[in-house]
Protein backbone atom coordinates (compact mmCIF):
# COMPACT_ATOMS: atom_id res chain seq x y z
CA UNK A 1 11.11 -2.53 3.69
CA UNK A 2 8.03 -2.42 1.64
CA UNK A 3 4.45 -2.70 2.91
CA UNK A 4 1.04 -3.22 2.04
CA UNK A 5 -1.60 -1.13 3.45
CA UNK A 6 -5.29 0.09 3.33
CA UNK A 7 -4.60 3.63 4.67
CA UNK A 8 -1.45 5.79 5.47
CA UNK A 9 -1.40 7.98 8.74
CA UNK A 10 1.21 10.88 9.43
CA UNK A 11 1.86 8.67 12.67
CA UNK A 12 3.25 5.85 10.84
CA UNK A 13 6.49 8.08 9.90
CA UNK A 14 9.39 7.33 12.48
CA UNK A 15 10.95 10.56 12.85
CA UNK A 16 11.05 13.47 10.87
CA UNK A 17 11.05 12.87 7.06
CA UNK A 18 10.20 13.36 3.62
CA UNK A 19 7.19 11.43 1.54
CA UNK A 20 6.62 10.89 -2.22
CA UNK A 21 2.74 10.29 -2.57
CA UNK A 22 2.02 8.65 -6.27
CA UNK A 23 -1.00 7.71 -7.78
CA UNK A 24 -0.03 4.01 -9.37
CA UNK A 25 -1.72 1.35 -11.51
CA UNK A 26 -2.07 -2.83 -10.56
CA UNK A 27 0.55 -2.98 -12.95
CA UNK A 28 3.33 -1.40 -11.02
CA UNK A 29 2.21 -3.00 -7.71
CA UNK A 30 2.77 -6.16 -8.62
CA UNK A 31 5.99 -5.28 -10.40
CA UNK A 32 7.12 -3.71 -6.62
CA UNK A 33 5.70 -6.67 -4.60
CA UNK A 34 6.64 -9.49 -6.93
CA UNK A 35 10.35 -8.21 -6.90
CA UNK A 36 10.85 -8.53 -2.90
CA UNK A 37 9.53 -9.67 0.27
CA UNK A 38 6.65 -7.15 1.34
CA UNK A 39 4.22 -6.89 4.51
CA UNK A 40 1.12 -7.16 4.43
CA UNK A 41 -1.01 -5.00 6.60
CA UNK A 42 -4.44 -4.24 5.46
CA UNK A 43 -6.38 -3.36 8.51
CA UNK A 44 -9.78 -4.41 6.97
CA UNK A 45 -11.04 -8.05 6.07
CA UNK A 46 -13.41 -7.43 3.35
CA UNK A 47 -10.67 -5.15 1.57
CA UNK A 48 -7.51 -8.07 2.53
CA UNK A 49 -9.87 -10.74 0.20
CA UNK A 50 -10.34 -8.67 -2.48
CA UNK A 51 -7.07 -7.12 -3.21
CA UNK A 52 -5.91 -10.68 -3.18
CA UNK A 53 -7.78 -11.82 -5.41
CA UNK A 54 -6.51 -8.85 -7.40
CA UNK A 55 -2.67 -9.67 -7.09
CA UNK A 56 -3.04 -13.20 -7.26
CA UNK A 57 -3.78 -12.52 -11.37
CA UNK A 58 -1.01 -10.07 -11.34
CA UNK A 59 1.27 -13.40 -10.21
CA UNK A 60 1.75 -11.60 -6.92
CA UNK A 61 2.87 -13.89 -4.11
CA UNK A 62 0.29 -13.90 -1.70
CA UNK A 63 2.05 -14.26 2.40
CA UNK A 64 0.75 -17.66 3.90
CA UNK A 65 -1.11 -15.63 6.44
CA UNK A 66 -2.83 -13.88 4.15
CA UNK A 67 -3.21 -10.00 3.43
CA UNK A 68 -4.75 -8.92 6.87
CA UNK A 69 -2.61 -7.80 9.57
CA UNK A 70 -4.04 -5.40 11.98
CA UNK A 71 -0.24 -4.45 12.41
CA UNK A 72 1.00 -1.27 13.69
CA UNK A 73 3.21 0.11 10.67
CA UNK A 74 6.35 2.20 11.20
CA UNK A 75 8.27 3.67 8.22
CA UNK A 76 11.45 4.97 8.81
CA UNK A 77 13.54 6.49 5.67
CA UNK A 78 14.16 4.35 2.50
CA UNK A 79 10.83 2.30 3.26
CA UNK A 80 7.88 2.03 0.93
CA UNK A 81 4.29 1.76 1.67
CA UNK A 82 1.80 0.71 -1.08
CA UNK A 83 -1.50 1.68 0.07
CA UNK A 84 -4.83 0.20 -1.75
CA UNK A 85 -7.61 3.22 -1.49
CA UNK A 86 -11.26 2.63 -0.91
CA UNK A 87 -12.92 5.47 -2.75
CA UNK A 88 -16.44 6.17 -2.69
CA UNK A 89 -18.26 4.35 0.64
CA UNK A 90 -17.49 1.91 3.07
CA UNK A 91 -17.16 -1.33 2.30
CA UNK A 92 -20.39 -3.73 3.62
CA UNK A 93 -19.23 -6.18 6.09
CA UNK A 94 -18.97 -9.51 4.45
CA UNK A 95 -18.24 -8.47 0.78
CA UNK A 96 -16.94 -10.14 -1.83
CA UNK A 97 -17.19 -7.67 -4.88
CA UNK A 98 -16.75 -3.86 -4.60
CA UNK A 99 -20.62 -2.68 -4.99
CA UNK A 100 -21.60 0.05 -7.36
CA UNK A 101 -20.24 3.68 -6.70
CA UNK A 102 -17.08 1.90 -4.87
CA UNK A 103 -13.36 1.76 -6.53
CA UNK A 104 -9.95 1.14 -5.08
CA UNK A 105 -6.80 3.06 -6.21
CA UNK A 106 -3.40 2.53 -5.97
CA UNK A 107 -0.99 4.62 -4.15
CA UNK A 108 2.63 4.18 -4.00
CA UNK A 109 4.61 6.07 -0.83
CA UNK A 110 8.47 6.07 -0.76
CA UNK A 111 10.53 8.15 2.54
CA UNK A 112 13.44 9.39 2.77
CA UNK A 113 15.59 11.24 5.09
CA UNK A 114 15.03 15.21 4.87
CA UNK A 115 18.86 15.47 3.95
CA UNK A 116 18.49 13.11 1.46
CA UNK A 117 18.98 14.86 -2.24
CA UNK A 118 17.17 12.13 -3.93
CA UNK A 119 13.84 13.60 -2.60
CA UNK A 120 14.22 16.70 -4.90
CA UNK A 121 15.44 14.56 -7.65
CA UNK A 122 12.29 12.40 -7.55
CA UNK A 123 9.82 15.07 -7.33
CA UNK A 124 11.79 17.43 -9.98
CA UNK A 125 10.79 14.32 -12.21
């Protein structure tokens, strides 16, 4: 399962089990979203209109619903959480634009079982 976040909290891991944290581009998210159903769970309003505004020029397919979902997000191993960073301040309530001094990054989280050899191969890479 892959889903689409604003933040990423040790709680959200079912279980014990490994994480790959990478930095990513727009690029690759839309590559990872456009390929297979996702879930979107962006927590914050502001941030749920912007990034999809983002994806929809990346020919992302946008959920009717929308991008915010207040959800509670569990991974358990072999699911993937993209997570779209605010860095630099809060956003205002009510924005439309990210203000000066704000960007978002891309992260790109993948779990896996602790047995699971794949883990070393991925971060040998």
């Amino acid at each position: 399962m892959i889903y689409l976040a604003n933040s990423f909290s040790l709680q959200m891991l079912a279980g014990d089990q490994c994480i790959t944290v990478r930095k990513t581009d727009l690029r690759h998210v839309a590559e990872k979203l456009s390929a297979q159903n996702y879930i979107p769970a962006i927590g914050h309003e502001d941030l749920a209109g912007i990034a999809s505004a983002m994806l929809e020029k990346a020919l992302v397919p946008i959920p009717s619903g929308g991008l915010y979902d207040r959800c509670r997000v569990t991974l358990h191993p072999g699911d993937e959480l993209i997570v779209l960073q605010v860095v630099g301040q809060r956003l205002p309530i009510g924005c439309k634009d990210l203000p000066d001094g704000v960007k978002l990054e891309w992260f790109h989280i993948e779990t896996t079982s602790p047995g699971d050899s794949s883990f070393l191969q991925k971060s040998i890479s």
